[in-house]
C-alpha atoms as a PDB file:
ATOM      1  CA  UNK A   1      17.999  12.299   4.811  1.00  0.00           C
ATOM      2  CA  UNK A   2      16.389  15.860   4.776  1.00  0.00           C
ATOM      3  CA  UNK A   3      12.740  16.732   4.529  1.00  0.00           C
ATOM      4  CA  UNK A   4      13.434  18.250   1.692  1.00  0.00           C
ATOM      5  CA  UNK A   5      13.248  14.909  -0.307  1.00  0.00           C
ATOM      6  CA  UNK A   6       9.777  15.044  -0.277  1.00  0.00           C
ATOM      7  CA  UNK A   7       7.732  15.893  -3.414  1.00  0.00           C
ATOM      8  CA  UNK A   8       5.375  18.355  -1.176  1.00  0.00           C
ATOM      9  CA  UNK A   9       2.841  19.028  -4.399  1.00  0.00           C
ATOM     10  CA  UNK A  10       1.595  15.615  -3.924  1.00  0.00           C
ATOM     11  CA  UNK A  11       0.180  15.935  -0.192  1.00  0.00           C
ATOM     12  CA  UNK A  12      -2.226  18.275  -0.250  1.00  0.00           C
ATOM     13  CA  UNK A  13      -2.501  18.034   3.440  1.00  0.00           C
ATOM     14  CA  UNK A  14      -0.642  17.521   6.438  1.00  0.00           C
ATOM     15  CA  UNK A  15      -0.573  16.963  10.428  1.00  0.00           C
ATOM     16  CA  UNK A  16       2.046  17.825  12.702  1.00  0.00           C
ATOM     17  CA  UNK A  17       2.367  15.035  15.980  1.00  0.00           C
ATOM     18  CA  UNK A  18       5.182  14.184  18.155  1.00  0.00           C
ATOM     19  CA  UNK A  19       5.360  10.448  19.129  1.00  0.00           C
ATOM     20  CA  UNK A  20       3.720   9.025  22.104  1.00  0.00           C
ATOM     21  CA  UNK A  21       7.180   6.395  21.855  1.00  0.00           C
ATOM     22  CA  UNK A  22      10.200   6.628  19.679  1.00  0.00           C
ATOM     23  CA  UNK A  23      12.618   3.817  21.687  1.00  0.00           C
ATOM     24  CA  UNK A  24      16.296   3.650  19.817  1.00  0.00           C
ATOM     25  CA  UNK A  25      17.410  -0.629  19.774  1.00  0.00           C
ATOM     26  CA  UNK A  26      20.380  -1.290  19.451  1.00  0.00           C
ATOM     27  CA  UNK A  27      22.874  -4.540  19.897  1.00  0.00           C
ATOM     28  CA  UNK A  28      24.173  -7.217  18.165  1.00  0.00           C
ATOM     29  CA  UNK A  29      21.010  -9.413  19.293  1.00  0.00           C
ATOM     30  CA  UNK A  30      18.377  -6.090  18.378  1.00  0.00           C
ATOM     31  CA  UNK A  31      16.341  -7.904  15.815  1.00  0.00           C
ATOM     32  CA  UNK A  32      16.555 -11.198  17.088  1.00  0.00           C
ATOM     33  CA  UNK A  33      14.992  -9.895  20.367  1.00  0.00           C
ATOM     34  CA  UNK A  34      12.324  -7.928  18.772  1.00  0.00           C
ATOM     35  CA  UNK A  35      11.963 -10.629  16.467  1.00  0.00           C
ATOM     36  CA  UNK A  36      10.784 -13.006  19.012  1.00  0.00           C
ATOM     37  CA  UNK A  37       8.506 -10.170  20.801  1.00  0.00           C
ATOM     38  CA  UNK A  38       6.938  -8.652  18.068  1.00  0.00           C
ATOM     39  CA  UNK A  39       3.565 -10.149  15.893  1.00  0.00           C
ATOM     40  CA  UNK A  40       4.664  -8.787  13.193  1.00  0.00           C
ATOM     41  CA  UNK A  41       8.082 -11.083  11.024  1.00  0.00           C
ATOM     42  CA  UNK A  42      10.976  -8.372  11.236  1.00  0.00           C
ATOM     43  CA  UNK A  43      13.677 -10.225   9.354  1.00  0.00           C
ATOM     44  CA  UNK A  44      12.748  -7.915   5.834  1.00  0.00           C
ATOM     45  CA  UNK A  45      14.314  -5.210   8.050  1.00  0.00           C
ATOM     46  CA  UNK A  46      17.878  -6.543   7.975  1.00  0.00           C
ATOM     47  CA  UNK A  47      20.040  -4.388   5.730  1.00  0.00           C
ATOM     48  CA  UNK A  48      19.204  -4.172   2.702  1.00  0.00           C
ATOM     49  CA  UNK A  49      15.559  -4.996   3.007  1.00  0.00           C
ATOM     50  CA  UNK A  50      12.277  -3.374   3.989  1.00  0.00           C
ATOM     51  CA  UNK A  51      13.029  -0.020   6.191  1.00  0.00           C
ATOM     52  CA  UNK A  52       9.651  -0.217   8.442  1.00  0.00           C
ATOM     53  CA  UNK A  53       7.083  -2.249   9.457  1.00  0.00           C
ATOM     54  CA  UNK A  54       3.697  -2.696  12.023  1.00  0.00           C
ATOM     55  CA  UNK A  55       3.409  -4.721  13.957  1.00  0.00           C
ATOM     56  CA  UNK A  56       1.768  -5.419  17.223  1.00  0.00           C
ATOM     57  CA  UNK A  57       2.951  -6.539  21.078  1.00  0.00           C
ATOM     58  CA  UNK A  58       0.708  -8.980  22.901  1.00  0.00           C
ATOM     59  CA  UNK A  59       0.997 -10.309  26.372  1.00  0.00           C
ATOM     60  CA  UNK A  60       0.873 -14.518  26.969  1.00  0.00           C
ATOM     61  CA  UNK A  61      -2.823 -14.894  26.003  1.00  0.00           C
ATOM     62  CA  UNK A  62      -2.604 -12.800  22.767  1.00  0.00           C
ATOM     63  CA  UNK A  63      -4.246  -9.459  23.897  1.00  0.00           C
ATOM     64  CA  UNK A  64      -3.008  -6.166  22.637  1.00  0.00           C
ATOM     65  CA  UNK A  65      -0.790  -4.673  24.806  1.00  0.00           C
ATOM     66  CA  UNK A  66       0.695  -2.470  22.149  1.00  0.00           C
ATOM     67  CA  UNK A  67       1.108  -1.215  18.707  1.00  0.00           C
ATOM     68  CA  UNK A  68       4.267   0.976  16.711  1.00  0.00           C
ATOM     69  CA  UNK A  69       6.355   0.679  13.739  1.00  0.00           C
ATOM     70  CA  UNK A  70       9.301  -0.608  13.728  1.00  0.00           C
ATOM     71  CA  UNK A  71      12.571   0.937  11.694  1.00  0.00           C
ATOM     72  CA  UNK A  72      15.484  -0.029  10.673  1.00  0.00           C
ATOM     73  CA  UNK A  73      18.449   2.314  12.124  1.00  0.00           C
ATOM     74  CA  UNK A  74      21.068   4.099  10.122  1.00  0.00           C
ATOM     75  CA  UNK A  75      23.496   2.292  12.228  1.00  0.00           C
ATOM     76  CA  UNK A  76      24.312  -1.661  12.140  1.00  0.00           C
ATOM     77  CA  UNK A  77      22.441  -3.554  14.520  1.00  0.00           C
ATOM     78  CA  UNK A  78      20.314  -0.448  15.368  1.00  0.00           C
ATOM     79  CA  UNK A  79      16.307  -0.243  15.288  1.00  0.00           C
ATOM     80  CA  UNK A  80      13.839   2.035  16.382  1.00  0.00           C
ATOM     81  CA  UNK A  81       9.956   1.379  17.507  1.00  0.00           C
ATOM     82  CA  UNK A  82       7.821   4.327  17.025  1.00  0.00           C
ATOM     83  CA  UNK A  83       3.950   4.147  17.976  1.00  0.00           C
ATOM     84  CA  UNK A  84       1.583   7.249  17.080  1.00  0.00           C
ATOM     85  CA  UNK A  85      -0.913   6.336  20.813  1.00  0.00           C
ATOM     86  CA  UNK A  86       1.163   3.733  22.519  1.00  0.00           C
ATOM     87  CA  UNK A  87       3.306   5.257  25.323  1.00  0.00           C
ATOM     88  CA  UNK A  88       7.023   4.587  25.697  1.00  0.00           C
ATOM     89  CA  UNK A  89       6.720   3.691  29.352  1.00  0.00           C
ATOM     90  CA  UNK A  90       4.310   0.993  28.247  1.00  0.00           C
ATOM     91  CA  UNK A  91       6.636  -0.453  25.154  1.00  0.00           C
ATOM     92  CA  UNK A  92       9.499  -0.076  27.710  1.00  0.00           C
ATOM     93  CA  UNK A  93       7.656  -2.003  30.262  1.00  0.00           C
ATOM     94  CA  UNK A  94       6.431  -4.789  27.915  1.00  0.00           C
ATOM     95  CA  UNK A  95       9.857  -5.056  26.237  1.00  0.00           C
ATOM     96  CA  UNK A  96      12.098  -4.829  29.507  1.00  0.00           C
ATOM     97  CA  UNK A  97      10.121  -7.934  31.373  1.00  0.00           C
ATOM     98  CA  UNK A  98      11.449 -10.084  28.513  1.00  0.00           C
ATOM     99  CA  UNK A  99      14.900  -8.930  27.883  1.00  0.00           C
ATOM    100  CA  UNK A 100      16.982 -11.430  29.615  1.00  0.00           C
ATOM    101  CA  UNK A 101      20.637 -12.367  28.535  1.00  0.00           C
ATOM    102  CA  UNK A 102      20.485 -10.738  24.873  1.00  0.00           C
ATOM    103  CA  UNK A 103      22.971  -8.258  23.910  1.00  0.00           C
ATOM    104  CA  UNK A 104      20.524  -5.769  23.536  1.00  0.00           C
ATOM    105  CA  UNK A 105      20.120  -1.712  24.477  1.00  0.00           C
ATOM    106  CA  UNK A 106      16.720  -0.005  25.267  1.00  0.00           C
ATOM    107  CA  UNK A 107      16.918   3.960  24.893  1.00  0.00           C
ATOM    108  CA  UNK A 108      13.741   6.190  25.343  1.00  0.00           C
ATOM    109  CA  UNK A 109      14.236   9.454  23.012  1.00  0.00           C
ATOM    110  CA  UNK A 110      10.564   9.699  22.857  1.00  0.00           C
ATOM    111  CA  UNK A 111      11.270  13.681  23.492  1.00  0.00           C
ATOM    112  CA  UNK A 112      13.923  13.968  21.310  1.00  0.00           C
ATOM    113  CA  UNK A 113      11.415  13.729  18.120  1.00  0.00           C
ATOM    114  CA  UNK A 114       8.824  15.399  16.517  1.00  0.00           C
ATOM    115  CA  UNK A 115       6.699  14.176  13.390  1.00  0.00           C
ATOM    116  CA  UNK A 116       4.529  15.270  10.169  1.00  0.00           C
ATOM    117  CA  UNK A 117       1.900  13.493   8.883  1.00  0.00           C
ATOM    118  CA  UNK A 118       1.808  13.484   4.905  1.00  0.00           C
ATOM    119  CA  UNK A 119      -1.717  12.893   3.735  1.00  0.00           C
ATOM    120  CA  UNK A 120      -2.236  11.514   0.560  1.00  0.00           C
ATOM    121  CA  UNK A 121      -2.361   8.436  -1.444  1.00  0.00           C
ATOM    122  CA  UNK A 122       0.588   8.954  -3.174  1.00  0.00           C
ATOM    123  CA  UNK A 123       3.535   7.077  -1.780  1.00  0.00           C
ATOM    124  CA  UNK A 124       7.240   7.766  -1.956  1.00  0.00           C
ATOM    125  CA  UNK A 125       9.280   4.770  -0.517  1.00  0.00           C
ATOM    126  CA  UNK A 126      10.907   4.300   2.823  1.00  0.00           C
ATOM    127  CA  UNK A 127      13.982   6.212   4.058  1.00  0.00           C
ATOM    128  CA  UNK A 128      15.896   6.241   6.731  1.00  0.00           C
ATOM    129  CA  UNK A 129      19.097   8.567   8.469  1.00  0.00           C
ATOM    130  CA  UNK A 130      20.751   9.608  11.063  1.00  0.00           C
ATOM    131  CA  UNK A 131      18.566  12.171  11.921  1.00  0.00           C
ATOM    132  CA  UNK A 132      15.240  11.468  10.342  1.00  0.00           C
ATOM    133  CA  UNK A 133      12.938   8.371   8.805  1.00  0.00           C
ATOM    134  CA  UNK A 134      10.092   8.628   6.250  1.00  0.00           C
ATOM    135  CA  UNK A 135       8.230   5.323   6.258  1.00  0.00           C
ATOM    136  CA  UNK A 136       3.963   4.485   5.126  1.00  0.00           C
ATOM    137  CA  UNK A 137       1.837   5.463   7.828  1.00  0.00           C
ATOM    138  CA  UNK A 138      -1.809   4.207   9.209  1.00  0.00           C
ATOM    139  CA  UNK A 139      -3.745   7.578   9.026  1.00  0.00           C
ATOM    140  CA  UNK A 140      -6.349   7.035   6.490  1.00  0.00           C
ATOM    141  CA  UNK A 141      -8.095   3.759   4.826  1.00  0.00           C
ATOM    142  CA  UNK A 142      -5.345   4.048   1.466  1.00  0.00           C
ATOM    143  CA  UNK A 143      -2.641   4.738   3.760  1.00  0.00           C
ATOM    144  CA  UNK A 144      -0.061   8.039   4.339  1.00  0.00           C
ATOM    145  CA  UNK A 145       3.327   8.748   4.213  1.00  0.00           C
ATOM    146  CA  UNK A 146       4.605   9.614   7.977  1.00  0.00           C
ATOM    147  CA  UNK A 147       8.073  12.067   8.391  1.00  0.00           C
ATOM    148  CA  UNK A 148       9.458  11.935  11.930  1.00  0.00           C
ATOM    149  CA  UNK A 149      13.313  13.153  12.784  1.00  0.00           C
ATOM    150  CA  UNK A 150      14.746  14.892  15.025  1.00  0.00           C
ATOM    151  CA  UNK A 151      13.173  17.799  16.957  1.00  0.00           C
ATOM    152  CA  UNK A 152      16.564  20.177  15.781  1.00  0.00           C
ATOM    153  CA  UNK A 153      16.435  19.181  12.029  1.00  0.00           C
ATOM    154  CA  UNK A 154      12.410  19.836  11.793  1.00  0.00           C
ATOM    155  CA  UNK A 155      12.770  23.410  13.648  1.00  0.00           C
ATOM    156  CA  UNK A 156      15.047  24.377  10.960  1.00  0.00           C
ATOM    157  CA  UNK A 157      12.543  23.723   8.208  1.00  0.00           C
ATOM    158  CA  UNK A 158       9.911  25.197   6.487  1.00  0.00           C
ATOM    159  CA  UNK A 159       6.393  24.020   7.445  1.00  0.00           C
ATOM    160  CA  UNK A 160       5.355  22.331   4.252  1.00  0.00           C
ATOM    161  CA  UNK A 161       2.463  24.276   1.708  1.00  0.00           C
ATOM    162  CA  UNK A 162      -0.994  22.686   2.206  1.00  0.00           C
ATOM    163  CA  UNK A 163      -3.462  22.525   4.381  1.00  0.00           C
ATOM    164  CA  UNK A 164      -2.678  21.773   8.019  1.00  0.00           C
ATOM    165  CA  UNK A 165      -4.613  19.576  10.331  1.00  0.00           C
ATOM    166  CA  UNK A 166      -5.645  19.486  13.709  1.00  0.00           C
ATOM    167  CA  UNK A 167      -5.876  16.798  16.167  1.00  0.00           C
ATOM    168  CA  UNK A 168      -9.356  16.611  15.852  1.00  0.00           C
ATOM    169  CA  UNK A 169      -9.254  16.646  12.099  1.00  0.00           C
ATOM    170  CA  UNK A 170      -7.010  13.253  11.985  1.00  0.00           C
ATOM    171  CA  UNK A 171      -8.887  11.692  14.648  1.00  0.00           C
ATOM    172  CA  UNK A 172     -11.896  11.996  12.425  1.00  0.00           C
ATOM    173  CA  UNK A 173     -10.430  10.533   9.350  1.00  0.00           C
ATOM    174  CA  UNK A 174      -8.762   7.825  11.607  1.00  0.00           C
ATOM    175  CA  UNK A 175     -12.425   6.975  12.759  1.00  0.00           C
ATOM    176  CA  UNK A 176     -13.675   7.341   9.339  1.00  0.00           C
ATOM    177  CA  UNK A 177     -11.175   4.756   8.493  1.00  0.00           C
ATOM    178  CA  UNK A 178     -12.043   2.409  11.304  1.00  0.00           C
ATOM    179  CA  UNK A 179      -8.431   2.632  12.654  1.00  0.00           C
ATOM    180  CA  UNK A 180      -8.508   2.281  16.141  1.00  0.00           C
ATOM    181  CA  UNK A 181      -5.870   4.083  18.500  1.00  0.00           C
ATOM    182  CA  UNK A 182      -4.013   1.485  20.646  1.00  0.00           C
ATOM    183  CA  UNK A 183      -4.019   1.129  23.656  1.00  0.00           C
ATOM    184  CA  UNK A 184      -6.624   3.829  24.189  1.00  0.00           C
ATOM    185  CA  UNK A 185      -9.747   2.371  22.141  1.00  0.00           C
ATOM    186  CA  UNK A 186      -8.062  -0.855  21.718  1.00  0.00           C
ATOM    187  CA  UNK A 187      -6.131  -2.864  23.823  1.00  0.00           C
ATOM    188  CA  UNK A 188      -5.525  -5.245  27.013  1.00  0.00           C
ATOM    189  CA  UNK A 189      -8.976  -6.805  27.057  1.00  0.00           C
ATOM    190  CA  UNK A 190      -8.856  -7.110  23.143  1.00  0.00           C
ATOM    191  CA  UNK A 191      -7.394  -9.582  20.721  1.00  0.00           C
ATOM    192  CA  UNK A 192      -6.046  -8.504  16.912  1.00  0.00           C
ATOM    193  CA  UNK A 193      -8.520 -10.334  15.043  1.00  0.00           C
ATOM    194  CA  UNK A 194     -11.492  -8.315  16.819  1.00  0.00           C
ATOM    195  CA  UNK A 195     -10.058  -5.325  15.033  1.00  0.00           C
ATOM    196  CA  UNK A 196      -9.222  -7.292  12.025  1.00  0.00           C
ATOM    197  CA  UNK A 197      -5.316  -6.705  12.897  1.00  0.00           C
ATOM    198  CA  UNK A 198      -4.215  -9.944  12.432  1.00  0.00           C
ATOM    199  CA  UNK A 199      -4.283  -9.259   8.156  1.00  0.00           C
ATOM    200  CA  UNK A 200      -1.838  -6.362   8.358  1.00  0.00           C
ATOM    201  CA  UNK A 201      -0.346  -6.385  11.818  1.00  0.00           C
ATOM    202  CA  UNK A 202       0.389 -10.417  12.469  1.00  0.00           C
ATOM    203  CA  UNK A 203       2.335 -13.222  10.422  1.00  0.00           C
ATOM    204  CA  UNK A 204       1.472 -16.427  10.760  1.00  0.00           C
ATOM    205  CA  UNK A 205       4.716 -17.485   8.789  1.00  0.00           C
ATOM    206  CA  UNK A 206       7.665 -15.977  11.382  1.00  0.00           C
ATOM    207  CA  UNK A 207       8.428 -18.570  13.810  1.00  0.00           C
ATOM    208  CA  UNK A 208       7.713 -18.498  17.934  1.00  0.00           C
ATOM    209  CA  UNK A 209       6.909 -15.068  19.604  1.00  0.00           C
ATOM    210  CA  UNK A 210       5.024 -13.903  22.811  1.00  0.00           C
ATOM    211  CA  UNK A 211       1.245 -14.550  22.046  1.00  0.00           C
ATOM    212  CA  UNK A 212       1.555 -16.790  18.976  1.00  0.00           C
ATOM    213  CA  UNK A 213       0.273 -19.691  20.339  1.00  0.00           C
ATOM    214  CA  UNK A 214      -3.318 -18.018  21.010  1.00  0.00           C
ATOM    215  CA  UNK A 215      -2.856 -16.472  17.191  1.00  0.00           C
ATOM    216  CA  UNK A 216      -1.906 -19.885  15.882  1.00  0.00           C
ATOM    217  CA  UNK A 217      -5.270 -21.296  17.883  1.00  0.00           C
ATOM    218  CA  UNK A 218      -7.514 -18.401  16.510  1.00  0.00           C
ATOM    219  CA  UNK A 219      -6.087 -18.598  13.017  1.00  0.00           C
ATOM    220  CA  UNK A 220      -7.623 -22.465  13.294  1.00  0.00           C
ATOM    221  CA  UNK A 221     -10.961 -21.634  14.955  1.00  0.00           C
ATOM    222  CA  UNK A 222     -11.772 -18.526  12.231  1.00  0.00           C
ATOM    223  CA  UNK A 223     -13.837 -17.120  14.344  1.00  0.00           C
ATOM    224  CA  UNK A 224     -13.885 -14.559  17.599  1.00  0.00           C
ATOM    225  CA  UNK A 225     -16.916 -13.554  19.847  1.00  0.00           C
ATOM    226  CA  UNK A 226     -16.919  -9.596  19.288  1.00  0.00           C
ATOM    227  CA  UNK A 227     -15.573  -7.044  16.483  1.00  0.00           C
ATOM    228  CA  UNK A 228     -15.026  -4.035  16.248  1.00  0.00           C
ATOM    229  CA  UNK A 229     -17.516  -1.477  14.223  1.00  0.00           C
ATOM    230  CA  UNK A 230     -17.475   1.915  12.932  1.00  0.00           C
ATOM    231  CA  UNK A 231     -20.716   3.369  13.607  1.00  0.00           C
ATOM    232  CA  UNK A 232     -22.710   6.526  13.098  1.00  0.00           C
ATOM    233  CA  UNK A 233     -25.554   7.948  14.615  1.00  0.00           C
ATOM    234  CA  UNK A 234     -27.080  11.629  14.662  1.00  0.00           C
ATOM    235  CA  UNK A 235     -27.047  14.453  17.288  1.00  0.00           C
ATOM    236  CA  UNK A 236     -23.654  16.781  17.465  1.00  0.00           C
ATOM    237  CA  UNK A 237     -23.154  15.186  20.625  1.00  0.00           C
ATOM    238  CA  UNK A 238     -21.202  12.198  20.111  1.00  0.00           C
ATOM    239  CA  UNK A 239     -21.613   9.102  22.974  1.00  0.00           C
ATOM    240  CA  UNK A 240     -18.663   8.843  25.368  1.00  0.00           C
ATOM    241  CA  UNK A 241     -15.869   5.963  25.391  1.00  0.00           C
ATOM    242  CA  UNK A 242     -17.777   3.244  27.087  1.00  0.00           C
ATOM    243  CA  UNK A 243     -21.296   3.954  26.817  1.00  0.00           C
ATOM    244  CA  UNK A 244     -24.056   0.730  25.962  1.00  0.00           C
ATOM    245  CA  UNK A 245     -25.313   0.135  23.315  1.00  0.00           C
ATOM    246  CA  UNK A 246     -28.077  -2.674  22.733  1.00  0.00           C
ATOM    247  CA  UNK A 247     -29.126  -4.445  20.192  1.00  0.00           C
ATOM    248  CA  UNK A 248     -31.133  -8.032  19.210  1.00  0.00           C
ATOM    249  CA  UNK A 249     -34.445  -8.464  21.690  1.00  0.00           C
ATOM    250  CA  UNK A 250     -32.936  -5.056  24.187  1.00  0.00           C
ATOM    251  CA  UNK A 251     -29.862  -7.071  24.870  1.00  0.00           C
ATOM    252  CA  UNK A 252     -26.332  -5.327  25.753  1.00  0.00           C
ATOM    253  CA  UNK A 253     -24.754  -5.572  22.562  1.00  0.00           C
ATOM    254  CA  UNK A 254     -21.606  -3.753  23.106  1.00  0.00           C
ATOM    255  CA  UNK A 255     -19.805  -0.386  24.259  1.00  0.00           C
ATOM    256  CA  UNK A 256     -18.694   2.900  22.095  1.00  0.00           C
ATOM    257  CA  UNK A 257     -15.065   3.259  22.251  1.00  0.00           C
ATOM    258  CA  UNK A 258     -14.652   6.321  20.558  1.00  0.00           C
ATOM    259  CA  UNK A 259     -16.728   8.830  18.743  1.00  0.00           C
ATOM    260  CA  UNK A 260     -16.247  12.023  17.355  1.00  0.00           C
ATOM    261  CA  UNK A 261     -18.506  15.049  15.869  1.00  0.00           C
ATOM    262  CA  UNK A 262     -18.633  14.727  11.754  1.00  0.00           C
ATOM    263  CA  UNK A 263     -19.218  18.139  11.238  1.00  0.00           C
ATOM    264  CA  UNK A 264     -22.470  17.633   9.632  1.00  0.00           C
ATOM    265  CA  UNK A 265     -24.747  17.368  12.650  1.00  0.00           C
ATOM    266  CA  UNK A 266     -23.694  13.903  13.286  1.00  0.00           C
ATOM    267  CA  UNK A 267     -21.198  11.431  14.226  1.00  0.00           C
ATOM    268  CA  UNK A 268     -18.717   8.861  13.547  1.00  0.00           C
ATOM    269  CA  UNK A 269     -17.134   6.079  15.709  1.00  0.00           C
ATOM    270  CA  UNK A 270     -16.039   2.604  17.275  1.00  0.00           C
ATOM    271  CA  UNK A 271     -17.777   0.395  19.037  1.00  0.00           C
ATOM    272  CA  UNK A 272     -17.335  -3.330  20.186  1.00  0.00           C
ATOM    273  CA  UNK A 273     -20.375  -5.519  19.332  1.00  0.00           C
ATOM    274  CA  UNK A 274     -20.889  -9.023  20.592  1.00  0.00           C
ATOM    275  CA  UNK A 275     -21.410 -10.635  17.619  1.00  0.00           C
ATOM    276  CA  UNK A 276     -23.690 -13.245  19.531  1.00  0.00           C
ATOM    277  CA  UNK A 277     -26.033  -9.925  20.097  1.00  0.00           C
ATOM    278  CA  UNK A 278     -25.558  -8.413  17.523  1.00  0.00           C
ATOM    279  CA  UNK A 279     -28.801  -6.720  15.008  1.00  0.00           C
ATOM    280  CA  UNK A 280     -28.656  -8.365  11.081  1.00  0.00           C
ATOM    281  CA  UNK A 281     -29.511  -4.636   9.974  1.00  0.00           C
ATOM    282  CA  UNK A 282     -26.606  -3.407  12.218  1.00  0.00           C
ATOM    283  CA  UNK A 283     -28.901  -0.730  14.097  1.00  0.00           C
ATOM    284  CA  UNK A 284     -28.425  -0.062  17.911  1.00  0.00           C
ATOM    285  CA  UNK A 285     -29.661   1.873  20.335  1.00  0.00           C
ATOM    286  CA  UNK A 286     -28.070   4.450  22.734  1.00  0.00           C
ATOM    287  CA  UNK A 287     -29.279   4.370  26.413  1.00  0.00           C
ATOM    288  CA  UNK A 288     -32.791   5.875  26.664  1.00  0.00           C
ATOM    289  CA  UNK A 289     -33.470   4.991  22.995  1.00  0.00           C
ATOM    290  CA  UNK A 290     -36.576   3.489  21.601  1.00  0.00           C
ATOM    291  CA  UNK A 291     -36.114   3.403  18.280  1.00  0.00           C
ATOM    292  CA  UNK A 292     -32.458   2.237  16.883  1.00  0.00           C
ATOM    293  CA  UNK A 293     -30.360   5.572  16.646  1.00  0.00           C
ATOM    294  CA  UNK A 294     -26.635   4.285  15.536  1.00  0.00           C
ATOM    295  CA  UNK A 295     -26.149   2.436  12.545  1.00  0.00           C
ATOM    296  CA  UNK A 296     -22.919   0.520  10.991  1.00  0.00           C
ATOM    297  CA  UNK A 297     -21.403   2.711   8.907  1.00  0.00           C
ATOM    298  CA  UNK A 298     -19.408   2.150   5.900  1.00  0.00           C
ATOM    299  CA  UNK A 299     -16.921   4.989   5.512  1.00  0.00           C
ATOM    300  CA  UNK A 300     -17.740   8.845   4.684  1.00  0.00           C
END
């Protein structure tokens, strides 16, 4: 599979990334190890199946350690885990402490590939080859179409027509979106369902894998203690990762995770509210506040 069999007119914009993890797994026991690591039910990507899927890793007590796609290979009994934020040492790490007697290779070739981000919600379906994948990315609320493949088959291509964006750009509509990047703004203290995860990153039909007890147990309960917002507030000057933010009667309601600039004299971001403290009208204040300057926000 070449770039070229991509309809280009139908992404009007694009973003070139390289991977923060792109691990080639391969063995005759490949899925049925990832199978019993990942949240996410892998069997669809035997052959003849589905070609990708998300999915998350969590650690014993069902915190995110994690996030990445995972691919079906071009080869039999070969897979691939990609992540956009999530670095390979970490997926490495996480997936290494587990592999026991399975039959079952772990390559990093993180360097080896390079990406484009197709934005647009027009959808061609998943593809995979030798030397590249195209699979449905999580850039923007309706969804993307990612490209990645090898760094010497994308330096021999045209860049594609459109309108390219930066890093800041896609951070922005990945905010807008209320997509958090993992584990950066999201992650070892945090469980799925405070990010609302669990409805497109967790099955609660695959059978035993690390952290599925505490998923199984929350799935029950309905219910966690925090959850993550987007919020806005005004001032170019966006709040940095971790600052307070209070809420009902002055109490600490939460922190900012992430914020970025909107371009309009404003801006956009993530925060994790306590949902024990947290204001009906979703308003907040920012340290040395008086009146409530960030707001829930629905999207742009």
């Amino acid at each position: 599979m070449v770039l070229t069999d991509i309809n280009f007119s139908t992404y009007p914009a694009w973003h070139r990334w390289d991977p923060a993890a792109w691990l080639r797994v391969s063995g005759p026991d490949a899925l049925s190890f990832l199978q019993g690591q990942c949240s996410q039910d892998l069997r669809p990507l035997r052959e003849g199946g589905a070609a990708a899927t998300y999915g998350l890793w969590l650690s014993l007590k069902g915190k995110v350690v994690g996030d990445s796609f995972v691919l079906r290979g071009a080869e039999p009994d070969e897979f691939w885990v990609g992540s956009y934020f999530t670095p390979a040492a970490t997926l490495l790490a996480r997936l290494e402490a587990f592999l026991i007697a399975d039959e079952v290779t772990l390559e990093d070739q993180t360097s080896a590939w390079t990406g484009l981000s197709l934005l647009s919600t027009v959808h061609e379906g998943p593809a995979a080859g030798p030397d590249a994948f195209r699979f449905p990315g999580r850039r923007l609320a309706a969804g993307n179409v990612e490209w990645v493949g090898r760094r010497e088959v994308a330096a021999a291509l045209l860049p594609p027509p459109g309108r390219e964006l930066d890093a800041a750009q896609m951070k922005l509509l990945r905010l807008d979106a209320g997509i958090p990047a993992i584990p950066e703004e999201f992650g070892p203290a945090d469980l799925p369902q405070e990010a609302g995860l669990e409805g497109v990153a967790v099955s609660f039909q695959k059978g035993c894998y690390l952290g599925q007890e505490v998923m199984a147990r929350l799935k029950a309960m309905g219910q966690v203690r925090r959850q993550l917002w987007r919020v806005a507030g005004e001032g170019a000057l966006p709040p940095a990762p971790g600052t307070p933010l209070r809420g009902a009667e002055d109490r600490l309601a939460g922190e900012v995770r992430s914020a970025a600039a909107d371009g309009r004299g404003g801006w956009i971001g993530l925060a994790m509210i306590s949902l024990l403290h947290a204001p009906p009208d979703g308003r907040l204040l920012l340290p040395g506040d008086t009146q409530p300057s960030v707001r829930r926000s629905p999207a742009l």
